[in-house]
Protein backbone atom coordinates (compact mmCIF):
# COMPACT_ATOMS: atom_id res chain seq x y z
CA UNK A 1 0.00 0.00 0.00
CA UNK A 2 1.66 3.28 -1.03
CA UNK A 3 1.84 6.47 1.23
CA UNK A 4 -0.83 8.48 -0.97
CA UNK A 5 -4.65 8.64 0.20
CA UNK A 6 -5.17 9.04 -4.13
CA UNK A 7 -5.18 6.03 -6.57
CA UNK A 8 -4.45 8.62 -9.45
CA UNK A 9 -1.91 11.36 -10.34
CA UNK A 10 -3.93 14.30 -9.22
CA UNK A 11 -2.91 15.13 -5.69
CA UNK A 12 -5.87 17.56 -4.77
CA UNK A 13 -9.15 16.13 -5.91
CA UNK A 14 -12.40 17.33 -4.52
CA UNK A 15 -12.38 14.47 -2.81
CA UNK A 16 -8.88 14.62 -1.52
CA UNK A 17 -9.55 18.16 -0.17
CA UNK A 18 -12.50 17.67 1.77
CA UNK A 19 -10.14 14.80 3.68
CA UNK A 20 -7.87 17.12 4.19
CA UNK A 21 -9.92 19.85 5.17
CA UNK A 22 -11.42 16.92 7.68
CA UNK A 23 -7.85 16.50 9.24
CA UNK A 24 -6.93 19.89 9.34
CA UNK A 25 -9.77 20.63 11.30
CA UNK A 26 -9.44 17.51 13.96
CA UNK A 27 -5.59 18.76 14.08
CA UNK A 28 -7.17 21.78 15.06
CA UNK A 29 -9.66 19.93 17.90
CA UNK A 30 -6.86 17.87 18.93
CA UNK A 31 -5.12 20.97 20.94
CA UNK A 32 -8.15 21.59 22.93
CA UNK A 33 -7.62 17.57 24.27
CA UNK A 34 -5.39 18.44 26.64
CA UNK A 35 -4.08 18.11 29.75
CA UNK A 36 -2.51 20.51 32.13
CA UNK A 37 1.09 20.32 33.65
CA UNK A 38 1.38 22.00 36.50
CA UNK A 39 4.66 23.90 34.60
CA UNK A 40 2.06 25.63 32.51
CA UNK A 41 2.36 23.74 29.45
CA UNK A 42 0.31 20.78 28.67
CA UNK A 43 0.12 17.19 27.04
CA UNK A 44 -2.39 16.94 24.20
CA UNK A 45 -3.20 15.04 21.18
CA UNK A 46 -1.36 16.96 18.52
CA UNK A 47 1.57 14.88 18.95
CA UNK A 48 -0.55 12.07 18.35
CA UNK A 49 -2.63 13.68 15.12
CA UNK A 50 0.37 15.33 13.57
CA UNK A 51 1.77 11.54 13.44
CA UNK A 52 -1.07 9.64 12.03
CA UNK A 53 -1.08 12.39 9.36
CA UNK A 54 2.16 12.31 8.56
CA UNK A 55 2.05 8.45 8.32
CA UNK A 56 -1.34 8.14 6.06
CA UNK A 57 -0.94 11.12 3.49
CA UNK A 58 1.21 11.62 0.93
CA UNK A 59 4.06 14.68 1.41
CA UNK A 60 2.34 17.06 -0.32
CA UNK A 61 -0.99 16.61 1.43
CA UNK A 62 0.78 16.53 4.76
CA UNK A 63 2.36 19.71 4.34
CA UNK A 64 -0.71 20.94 3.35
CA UNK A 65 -2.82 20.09 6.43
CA UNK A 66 -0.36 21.02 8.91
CA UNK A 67 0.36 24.36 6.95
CA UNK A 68 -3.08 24.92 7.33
CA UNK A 69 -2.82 24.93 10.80
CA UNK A 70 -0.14 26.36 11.26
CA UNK A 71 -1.45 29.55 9.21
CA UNK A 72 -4.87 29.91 11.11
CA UNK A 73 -3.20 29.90 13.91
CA UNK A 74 -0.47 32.58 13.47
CA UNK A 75 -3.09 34.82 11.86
CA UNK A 76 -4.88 34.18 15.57
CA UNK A 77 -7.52 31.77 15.28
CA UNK A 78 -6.85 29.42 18.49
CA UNK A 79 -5.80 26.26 17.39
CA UNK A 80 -2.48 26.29 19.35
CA UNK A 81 -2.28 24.64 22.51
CA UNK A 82 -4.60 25.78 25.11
CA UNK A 83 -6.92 27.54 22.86
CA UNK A 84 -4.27 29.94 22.50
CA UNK A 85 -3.27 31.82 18.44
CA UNK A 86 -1.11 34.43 16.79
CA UNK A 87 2.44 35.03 16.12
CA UNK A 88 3.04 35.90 19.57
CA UNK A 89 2.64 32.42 20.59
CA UNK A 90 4.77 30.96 17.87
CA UNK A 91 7.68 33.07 18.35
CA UNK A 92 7.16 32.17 22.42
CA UNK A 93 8.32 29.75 24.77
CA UNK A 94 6.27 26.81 23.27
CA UNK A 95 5.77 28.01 19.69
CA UNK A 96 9.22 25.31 18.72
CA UNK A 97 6.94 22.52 19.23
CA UNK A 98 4.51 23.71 16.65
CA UNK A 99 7.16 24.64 13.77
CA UNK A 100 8.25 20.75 14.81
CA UNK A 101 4.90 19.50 14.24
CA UNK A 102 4.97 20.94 10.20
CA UNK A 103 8.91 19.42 10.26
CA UNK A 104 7.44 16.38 11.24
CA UNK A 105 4.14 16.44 8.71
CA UNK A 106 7.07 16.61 5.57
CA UNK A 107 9.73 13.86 7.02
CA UNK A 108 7.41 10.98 8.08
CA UNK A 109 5.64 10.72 4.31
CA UNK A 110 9.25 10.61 2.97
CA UNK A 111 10.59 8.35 5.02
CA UNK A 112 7.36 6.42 5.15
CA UNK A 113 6.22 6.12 1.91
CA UNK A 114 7.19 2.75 1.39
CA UNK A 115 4.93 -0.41 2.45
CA UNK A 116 3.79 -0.54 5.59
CA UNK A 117 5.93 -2.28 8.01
CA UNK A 118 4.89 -2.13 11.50
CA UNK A 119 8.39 -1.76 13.23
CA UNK A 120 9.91 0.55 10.48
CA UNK A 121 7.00 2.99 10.98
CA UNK A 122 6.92 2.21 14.76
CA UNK A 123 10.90 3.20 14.61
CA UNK A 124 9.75 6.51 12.40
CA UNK A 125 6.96 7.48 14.58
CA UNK A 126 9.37 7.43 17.74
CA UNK A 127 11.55 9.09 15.91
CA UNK A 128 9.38 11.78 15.08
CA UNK A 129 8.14 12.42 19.07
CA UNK A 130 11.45 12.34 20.02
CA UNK A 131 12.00 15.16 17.08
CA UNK A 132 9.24 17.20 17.95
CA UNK A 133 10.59 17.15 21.98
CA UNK A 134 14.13 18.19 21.45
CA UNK A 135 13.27 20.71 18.87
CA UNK A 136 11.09 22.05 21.44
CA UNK A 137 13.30 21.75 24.44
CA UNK A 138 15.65 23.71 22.17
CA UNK A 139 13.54 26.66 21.26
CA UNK A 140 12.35 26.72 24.84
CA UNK A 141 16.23 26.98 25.86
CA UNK A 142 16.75 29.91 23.43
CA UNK A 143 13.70 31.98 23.90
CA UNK A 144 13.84 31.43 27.53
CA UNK A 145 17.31 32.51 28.05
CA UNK A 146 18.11 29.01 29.87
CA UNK A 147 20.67 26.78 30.19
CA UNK A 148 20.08 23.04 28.22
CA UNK A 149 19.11 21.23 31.49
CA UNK A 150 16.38 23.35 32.92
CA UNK A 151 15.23 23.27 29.02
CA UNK A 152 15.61 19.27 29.09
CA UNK A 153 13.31 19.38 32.64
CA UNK A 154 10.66 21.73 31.34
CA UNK A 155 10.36 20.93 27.83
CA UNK A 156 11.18 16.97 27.15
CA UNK A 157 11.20 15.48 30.61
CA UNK A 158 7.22 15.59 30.94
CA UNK A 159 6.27 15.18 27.67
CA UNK A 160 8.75 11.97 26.41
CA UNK A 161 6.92 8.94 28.03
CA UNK A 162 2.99 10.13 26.73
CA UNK A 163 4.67 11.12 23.37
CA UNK A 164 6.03 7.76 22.65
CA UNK A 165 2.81 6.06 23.64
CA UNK A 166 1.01 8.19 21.02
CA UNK A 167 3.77 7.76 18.52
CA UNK A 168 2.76 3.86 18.58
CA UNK A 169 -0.55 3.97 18.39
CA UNK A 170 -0.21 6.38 15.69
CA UNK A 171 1.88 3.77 13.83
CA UNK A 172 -0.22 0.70 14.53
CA UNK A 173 -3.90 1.94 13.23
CA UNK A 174 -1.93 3.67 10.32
CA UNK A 175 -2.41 1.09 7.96
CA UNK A 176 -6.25 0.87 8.89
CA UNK A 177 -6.70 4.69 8.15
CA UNK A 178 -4.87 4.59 4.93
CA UNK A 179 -7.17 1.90 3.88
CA UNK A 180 -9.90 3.40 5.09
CA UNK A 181 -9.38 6.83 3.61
CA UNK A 182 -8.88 4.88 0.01
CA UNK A 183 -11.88 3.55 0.36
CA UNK A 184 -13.37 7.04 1.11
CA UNK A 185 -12.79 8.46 -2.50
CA UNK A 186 -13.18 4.89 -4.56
């Protein structure tokens, strides 16, 4: 089974847009299922969503539905974390985590495209939370003036074990969405 959602050459059927419309808009639900560290930041489903995208849709559609996000929310529609929206947020403490989310929407159909093997996409998704928590354990360490350690505790620490866990999952009912979602616009 191939990476794309389409059977044909067009990437952005009718069809193919209304699915990604679809996802865009449970990527955008999936930062209001959240919960609350008592550091101020929280653990939510993007991780999770973000993952399963970037394992069922091709690159291009990827990109797409996390850029999607990405621009409603810097133009301050509150799909960030929290509820929260604007440029102020991305360029703030937690704001790396989001640019690592797009980062991870392009890499996972690339290195994913092939058939679906449940360890190699197990490997990628880990991978890919593991990505997303460094990148934003460094921006966290750079906007917030700190050293890497008190980054490390605030930004990867809490976040690491749940992330993984999602990361699975995402890669084990992969397979079922992609066939799912092919079925969708037979």
């Amino acid at each position: 089974m191939n990476n794309s959602i389409t059977k044909n050459k067009t990437t952005f059927t009718t069809q193919n847009l209304v699915l990604m419309a679809l996802f865009a808009a449970v990527l955008c639900v999936s930062a209001y299922i959240s919960i609350p560290l008592p550091n101020g930041s929280h653990i939510t489903a993007l991780n999770f969503v973000v993952t399963l995208i970037g394992l069922v849709f091709a690159i291009e559609q990827s990109f797409f539905i996390s850029l999607v996000w990405l621009l409603l929310g810097a133009v301050g529609v509150p799909v960030f974390i929290g509820g929260q929206g604007g440029i102020g947020y991305l360029l703030g403490q937690y704001g790396g985590y989001s640019f690592a989310f797009v980062i991870i929407a392009i890499v996972l159909p690339i290195v994913c495209k092939r058939t679906y093997s449940r360890i190699y996409f197990t490997i990628a998704a880990i991978v890919s939370a593991v990505f997303v928590d460094l990148f934003g354990t460094l921006w966290i360490m750079i906007i917030g003036g700190i050293n890497f350690k008190a980054a490390f505790i605030a930004g990867f620490v809490p976040f690491i074990a749940l992330d993984t866990v999602k990361a699975i999952v995402a890669a084990f009912i992969a397979p079922s969405f992609r066939k799912i979602l092919n079925n969708a616009i037979d």
